[in-house]
Protein backbone atom coordinates (compact mmCIF):
# COMPACT_ATOMS: atom_id res chain seq x y z
CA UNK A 1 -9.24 -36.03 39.44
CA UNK A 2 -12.74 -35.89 38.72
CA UNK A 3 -13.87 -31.97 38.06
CA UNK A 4 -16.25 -30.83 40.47
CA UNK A 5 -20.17 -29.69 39.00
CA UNK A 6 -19.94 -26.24 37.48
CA UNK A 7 -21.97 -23.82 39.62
CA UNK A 8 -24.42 -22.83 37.21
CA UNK A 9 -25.41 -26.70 37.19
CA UNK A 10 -26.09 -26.31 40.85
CA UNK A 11 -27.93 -22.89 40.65
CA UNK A 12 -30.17 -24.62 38.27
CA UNK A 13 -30.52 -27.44 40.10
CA UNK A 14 -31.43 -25.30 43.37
CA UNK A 15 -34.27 -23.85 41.19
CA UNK A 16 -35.24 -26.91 39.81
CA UNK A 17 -35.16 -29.17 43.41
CA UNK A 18 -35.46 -27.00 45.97
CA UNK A 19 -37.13 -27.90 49.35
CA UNK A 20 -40.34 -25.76 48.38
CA UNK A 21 -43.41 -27.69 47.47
CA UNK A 22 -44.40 -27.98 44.08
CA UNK A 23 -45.50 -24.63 42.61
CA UNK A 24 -48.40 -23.82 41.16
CA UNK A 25 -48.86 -23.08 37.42
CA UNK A 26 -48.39 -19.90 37.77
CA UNK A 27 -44.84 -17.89 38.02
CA UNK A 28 -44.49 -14.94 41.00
CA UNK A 29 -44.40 -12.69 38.28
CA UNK A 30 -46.70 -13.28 35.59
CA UNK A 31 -50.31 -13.31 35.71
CA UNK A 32 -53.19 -15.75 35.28
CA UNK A 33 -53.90 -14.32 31.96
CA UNK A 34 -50.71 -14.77 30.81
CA UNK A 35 -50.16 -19.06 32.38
CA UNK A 36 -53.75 -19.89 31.32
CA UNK A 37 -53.64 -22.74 29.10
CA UNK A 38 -57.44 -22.53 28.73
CA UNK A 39 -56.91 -24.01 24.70
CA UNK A 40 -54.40 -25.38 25.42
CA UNK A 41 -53.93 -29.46 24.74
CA UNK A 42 -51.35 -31.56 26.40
CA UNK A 43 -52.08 -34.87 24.71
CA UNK A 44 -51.37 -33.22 21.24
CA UNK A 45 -47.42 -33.27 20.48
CA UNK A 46 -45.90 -29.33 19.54
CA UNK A 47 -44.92 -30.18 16.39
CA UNK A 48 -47.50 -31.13 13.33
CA UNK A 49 -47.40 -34.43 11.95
CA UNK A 50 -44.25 -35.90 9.73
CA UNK A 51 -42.17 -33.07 11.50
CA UNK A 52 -39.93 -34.65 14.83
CA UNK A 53 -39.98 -32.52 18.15
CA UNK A 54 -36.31 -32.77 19.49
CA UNK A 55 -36.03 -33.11 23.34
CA UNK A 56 -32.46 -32.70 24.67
CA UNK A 57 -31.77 -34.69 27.71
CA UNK A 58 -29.39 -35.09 29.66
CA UNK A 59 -28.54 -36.76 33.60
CA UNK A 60 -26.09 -35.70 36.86
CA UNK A 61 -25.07 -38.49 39.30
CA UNK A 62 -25.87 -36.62 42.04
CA UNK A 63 -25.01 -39.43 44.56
CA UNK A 64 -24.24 -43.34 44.73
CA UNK A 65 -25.04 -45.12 47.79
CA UNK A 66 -24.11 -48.78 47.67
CA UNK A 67 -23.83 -51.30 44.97
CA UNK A 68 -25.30 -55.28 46.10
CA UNK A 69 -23.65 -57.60 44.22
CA UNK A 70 -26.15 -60.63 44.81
CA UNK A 71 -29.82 -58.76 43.72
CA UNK A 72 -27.37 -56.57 41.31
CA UNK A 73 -29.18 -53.17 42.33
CA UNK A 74 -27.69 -49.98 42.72
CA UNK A 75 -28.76 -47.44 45.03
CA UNK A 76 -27.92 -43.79 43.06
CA UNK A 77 -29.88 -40.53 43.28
CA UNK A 78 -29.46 -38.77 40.29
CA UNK A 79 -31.32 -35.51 38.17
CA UNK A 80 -33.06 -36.20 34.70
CA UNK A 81 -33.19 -32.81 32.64
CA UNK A 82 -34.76 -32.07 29.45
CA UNK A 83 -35.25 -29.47 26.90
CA UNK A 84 -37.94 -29.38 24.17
CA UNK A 85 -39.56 -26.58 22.07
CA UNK A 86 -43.65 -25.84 22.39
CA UNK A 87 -44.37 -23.13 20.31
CA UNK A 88 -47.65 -22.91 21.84
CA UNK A 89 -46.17 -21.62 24.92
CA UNK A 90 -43.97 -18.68 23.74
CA UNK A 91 -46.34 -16.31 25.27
CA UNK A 92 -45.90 -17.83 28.42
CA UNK A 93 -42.32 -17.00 29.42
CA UNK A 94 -41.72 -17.40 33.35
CA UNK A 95 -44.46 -19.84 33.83
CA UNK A 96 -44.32 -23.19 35.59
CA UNK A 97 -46.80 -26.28 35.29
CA UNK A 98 -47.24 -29.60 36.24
CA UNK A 99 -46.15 -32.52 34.27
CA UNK A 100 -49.87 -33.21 33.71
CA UNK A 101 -50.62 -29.49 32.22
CA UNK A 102 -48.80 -29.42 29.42
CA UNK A 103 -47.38 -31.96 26.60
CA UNK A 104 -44.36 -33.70 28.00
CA UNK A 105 -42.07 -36.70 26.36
CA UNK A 106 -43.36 -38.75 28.66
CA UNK A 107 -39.50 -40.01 29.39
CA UNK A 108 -39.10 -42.71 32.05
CA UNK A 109 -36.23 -44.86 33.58
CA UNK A 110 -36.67 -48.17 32.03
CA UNK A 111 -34.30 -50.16 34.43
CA UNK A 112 -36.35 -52.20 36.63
CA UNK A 113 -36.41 -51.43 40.88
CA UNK A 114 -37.80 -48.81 42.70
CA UNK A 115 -36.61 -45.79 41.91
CA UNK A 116 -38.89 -42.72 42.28
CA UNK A 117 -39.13 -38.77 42.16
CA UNK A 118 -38.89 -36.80 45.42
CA UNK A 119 -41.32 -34.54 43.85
CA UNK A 120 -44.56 -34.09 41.54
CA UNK A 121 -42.59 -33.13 38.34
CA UNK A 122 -42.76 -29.60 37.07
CA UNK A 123 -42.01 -27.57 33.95
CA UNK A 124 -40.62 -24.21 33.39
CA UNK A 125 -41.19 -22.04 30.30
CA UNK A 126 -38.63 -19.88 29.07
CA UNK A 127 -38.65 -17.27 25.64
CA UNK A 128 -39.76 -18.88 22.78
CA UNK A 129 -41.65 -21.71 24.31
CA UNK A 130 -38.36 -23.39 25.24
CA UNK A 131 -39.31 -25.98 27.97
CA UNK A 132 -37.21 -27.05 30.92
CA UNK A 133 -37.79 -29.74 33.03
CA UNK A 134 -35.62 -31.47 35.82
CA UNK A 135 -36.63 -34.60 37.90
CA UNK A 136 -34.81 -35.63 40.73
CA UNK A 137 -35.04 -39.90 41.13
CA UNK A 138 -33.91 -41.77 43.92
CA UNK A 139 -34.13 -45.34 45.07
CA UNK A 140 -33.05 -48.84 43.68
CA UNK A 141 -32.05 -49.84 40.23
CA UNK A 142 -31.16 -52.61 38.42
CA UNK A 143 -27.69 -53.06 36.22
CA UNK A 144 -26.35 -56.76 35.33
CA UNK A 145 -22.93 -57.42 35.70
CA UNK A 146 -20.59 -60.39 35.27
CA UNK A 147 -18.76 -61.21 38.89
CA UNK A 148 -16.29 -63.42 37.79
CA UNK A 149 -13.59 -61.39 38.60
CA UNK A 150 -14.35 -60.53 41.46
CA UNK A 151 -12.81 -58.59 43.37
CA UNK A 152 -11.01 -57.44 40.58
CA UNK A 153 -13.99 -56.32 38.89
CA UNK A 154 -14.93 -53.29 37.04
CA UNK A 155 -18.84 -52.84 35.64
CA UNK A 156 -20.81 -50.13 33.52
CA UNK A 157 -23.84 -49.13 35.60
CA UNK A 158 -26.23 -48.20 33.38
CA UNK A 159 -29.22 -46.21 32.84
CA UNK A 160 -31.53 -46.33 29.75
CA UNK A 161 -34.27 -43.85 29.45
CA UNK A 162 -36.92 -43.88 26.82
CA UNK A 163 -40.18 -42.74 25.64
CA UNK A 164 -42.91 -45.25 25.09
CA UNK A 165 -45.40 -43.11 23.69
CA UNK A 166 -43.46 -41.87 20.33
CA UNK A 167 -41.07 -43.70 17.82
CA UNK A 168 -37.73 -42.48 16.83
CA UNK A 169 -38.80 -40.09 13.98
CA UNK A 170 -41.38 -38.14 16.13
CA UNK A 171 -39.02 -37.96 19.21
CA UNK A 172 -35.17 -37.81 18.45
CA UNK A 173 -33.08 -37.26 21.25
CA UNK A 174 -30.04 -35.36 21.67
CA UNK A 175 -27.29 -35.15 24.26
CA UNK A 176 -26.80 -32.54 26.70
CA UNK A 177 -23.58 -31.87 27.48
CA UNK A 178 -23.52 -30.09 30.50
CA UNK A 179 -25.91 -31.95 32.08
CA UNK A 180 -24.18 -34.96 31.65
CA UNK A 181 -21.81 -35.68 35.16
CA UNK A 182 -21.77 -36.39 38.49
CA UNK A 183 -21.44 -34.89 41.52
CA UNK A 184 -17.55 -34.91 43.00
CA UNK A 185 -18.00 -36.48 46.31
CA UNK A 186 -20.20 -39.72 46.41
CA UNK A 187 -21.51 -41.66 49.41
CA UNK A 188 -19.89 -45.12 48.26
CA UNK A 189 -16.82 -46.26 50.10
CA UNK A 190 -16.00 -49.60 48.15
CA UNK A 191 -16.42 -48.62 44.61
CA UNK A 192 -14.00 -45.98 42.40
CA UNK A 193 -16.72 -43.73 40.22
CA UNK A 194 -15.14 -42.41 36.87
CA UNK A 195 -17.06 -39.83 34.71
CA UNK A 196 -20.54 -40.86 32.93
CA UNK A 197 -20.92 -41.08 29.16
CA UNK A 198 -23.97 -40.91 27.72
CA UNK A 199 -25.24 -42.06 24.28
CA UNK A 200 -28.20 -42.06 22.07
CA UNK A 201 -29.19 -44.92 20.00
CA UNK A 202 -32.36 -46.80 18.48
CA UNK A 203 -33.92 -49.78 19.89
CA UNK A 204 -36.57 -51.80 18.02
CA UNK A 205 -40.04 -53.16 20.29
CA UNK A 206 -41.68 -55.63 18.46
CA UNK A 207 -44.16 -55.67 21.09
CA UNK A 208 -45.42 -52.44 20.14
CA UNK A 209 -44.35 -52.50 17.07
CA UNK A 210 -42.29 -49.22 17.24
CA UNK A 211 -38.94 -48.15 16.99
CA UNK A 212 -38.07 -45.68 19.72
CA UNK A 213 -35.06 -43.36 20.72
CA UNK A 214 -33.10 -44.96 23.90
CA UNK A 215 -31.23 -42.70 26.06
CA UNK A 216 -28.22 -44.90 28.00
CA UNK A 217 -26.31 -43.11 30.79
CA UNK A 218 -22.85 -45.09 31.84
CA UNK A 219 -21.31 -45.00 34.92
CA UNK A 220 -17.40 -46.76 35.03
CA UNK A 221 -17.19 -48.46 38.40
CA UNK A 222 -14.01 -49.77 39.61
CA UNK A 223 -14.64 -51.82 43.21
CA UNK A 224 -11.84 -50.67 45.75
CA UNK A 225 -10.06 -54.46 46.70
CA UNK A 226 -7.72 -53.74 49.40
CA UNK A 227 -10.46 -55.00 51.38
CA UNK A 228 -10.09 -57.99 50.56
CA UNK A 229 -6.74 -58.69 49.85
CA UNK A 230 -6.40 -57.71 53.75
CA UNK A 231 -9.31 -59.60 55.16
CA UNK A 232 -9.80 -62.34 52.92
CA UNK A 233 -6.24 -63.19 50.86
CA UNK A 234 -3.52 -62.33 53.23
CA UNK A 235 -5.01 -64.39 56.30
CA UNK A 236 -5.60 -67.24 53.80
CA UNK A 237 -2.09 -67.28 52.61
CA UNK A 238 -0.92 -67.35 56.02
CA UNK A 239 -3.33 -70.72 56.79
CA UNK A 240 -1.80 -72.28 53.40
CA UNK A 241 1.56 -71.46 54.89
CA UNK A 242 0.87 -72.38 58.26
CA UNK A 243 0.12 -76.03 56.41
CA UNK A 244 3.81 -76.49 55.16
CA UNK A 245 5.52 -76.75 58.54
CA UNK A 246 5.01 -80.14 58.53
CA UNK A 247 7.59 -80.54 55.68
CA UNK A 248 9.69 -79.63 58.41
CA UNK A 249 9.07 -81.95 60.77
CA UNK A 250 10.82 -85.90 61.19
CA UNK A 251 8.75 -88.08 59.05
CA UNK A 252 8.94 -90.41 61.55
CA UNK A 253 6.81 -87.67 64.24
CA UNK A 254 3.70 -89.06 62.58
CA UNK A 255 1.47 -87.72 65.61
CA UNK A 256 3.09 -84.13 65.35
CA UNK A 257 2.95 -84.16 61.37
CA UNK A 258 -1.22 -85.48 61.43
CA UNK A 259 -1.84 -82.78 64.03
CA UNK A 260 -0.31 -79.64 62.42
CA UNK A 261 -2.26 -80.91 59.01
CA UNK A 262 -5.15 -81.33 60.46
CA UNK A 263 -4.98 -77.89 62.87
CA UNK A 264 -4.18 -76.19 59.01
CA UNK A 265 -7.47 -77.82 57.55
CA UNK A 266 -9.76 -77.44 60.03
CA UNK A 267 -8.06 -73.59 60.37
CA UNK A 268 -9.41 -73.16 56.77
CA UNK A 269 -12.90 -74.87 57.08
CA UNK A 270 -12.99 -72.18 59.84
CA UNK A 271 -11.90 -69.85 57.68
CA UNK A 272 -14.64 -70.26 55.08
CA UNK A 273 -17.15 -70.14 56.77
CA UNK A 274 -16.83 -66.72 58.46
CA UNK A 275 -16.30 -65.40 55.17
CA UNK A 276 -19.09 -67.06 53.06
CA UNK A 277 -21.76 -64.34 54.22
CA UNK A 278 -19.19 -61.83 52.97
CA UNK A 279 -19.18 -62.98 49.39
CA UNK A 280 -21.44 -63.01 46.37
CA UNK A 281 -23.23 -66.24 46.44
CA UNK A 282 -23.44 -66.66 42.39
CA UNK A 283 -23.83 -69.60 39.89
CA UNK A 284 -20.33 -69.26 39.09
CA UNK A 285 -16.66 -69.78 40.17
CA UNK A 286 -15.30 -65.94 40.56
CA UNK A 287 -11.49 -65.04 40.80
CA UNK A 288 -12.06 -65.12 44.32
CA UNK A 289 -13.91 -68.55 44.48
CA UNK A 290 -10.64 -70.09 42.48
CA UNK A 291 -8.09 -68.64 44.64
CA UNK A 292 -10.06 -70.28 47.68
CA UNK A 293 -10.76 -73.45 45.87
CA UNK A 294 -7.41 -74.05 45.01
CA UNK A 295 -5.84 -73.28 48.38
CA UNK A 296 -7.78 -75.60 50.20
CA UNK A 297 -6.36 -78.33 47.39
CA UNK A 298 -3.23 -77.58 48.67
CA UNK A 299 -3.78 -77.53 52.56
CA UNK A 300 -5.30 -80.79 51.56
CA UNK A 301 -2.53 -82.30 49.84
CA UNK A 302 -0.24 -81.32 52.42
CA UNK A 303 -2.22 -83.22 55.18
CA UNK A 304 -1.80 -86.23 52.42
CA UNK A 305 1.90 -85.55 52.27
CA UNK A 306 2.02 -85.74 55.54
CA UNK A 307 0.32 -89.04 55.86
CA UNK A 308 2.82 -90.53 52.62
CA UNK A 309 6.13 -89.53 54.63
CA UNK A 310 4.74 -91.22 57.74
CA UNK A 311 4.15 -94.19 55.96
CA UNK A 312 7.33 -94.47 54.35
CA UNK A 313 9.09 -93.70 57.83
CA UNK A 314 6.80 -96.49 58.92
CA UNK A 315 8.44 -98.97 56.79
CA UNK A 316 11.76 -98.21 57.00
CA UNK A 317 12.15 -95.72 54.34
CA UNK A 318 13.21 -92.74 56.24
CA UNK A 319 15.67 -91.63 53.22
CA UNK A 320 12.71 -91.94 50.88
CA UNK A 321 10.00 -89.89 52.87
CA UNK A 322 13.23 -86.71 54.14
CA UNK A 323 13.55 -86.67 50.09
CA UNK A 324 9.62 -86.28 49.70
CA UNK A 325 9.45 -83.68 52.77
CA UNK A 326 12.58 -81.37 50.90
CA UNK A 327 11.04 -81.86 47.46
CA UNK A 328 7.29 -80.57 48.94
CA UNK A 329 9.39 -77.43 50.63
CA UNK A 330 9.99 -75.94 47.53
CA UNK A 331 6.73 -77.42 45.26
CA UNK A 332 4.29 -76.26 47.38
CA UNK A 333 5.82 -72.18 47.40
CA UNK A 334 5.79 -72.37 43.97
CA UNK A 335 2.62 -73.86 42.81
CA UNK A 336 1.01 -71.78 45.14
CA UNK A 337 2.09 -68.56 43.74
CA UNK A 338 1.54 -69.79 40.31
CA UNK A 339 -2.16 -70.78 41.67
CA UNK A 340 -2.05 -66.89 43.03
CA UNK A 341 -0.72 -65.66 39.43
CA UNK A 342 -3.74 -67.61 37.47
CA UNK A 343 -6.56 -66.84 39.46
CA UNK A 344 -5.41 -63.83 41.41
CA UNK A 345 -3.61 -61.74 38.70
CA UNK A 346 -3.45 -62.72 35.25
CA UNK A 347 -7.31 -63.50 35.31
């Protein structure tokens, strides 16, 4: 069971996202002497050159809406905190500014969509020029997955954060560890959500020439498939059942053989296409794809069955097409759970 937020994570996130308007610079309870920032210069890093300003940073999952497996976006809400040191505010304890005020990382979401802040960011100063900032981003993301087992499948969603503006040695990151999470109850109904990880690592832009500190959050997904075993797989296997009866009828019925065959096709041309809109439409065969693909082989070759044991009966070789018919009434049963085994199990 997935623990639930601690509540200090929540008081501070009440603080930092409440339904107020952003603040002005200025804290209740200090005064404008004490917030002015009058020499103050926010495009000027805290730290002097050759010596790296450490941000700590950290995200909550704070909800997941739905997942679309075609555009591969992910609709999330989540909180971006971070910590840094300006010692050029330690006499301005209790204060709050706008991101534009004051020297920030500069920190952005990197994964293309269009995710955005409910709010004009804000930062709050605490003793010793500590810095806290917390952004709360919702919308549309993108995160690349591989489908092909689907509905089997399980995917990393993941968010990469980084700052543009410095390279690794000016702006290491570091890991928060309580504000790294999710929320316990998420909006998504298809998908099991396990518990983020979150890692720091180096990435090298030759564009700008610049190695830079990447932050990556991972979410584990998991997508529920009862769903479609009941509305897709189950009804199928009944169709490819449906299609065997007519190993059970006199080869020499060749009307009442043809019929049942071609009720059992035409059941499963049906069949697929009320559920095409319901599945990803990739460049790909998925698990899913395979199972279908190969069922309709078999409905198929039991329509030709049908058509060889007629003929046979036909010419005057009812023993030879009754032999056929109890042969198929065991072949078919068992390549068709092999065909579920291969493409349905053991993927």
């Amino acid at each position: 069971m997935i623990p639930a937020i601690p509540l200090r994570k929540l008081l501070l996130v009440a603080v930092a996202c409440g339904a107020s308007v952003a603040l002005p610079c200025l804290a209740e309870n200090r005064d404008a002497a004490t917030c002015d920032l009058a020499d103050y210069r926010p495009s000027v890093r805290p730290d002097p050159a050759g010596t790296a300003t450490e941000v700590t940073i950290g995200l909550i999952l704070a909800d997941l809406m739905a997942i679309n497996d075609v555009d591969q976006t992910v609709a999330l809400d989540v909180l971006l905190t971070m910590e840094w040191t300006d010692h050029r505010l330690v006499n301005a304890p209790g204060c709050r500014y706008p991101y534009t005020a004051i020297w920030t990382p500069e920190m952005q979401l990197i994964n293309s969509g269009t995710i955005r802040s409910r709010r004009p960011p804000e930062v709050l100063v605490e003793a010793d020029g500590r810095v806290i900032s917390t952004v709360r981003y919702e919308g549309t993301v993108t995160s690349p997955w591989h489908l092909k087992d689907f509905p089997f499948d399980t995917n990393d969603i993941v968010l990469q954060a980084v700052s543009l503006q410095h390279d690794a040695a000016e702006l290491p990151l570091q890991i928060s560890g309580p504000w790294t999470g999710r929320a316990a109850t998420l909006t998504i109904p298809d998908w099991a959500i396990g518990e983020p990880t979150a890692d720091v690592s180096t990435l090298s832009l030759q564009s700008i020439d610049r190695e830079v500190s990447i932050y990556e959050f991972r979410i584990p997904a998991s997508r529920l498939a009862d769903y479609y075993i009941y509305k897709f797989v189950l009804p199928l296997c009944l169709i490819v059942m449906m299609s065997w009866s007519v190993f059970w009828i006199d080869a020499r019925q060749l009307s009442a053989q043809l019929q049942l065959a071609a009720t059992s096709m035409l059941t499963l041309i049906a069949y697929q296409f009320t559920v095409n809109d319901l599945l990803p439409k990739v460049g790909y065969l998925t698990a899913m794809d395979r199972y279908l693909l190969s069922s309709s082989v078999l409905v198929f070759l039991a329509l030709v069955e049908a058509l060889t044991t007629g003929a046979l009966a036909g010419n005057g070789r009812v023993a030879a097409a009754a032999m056929l018919d109890r042969a198929s009434r065991w072949a078919f049963p068992v390549v068709y759970v092999i065909v579920i085994l291969v493409t349905l199990v053991f993927r």
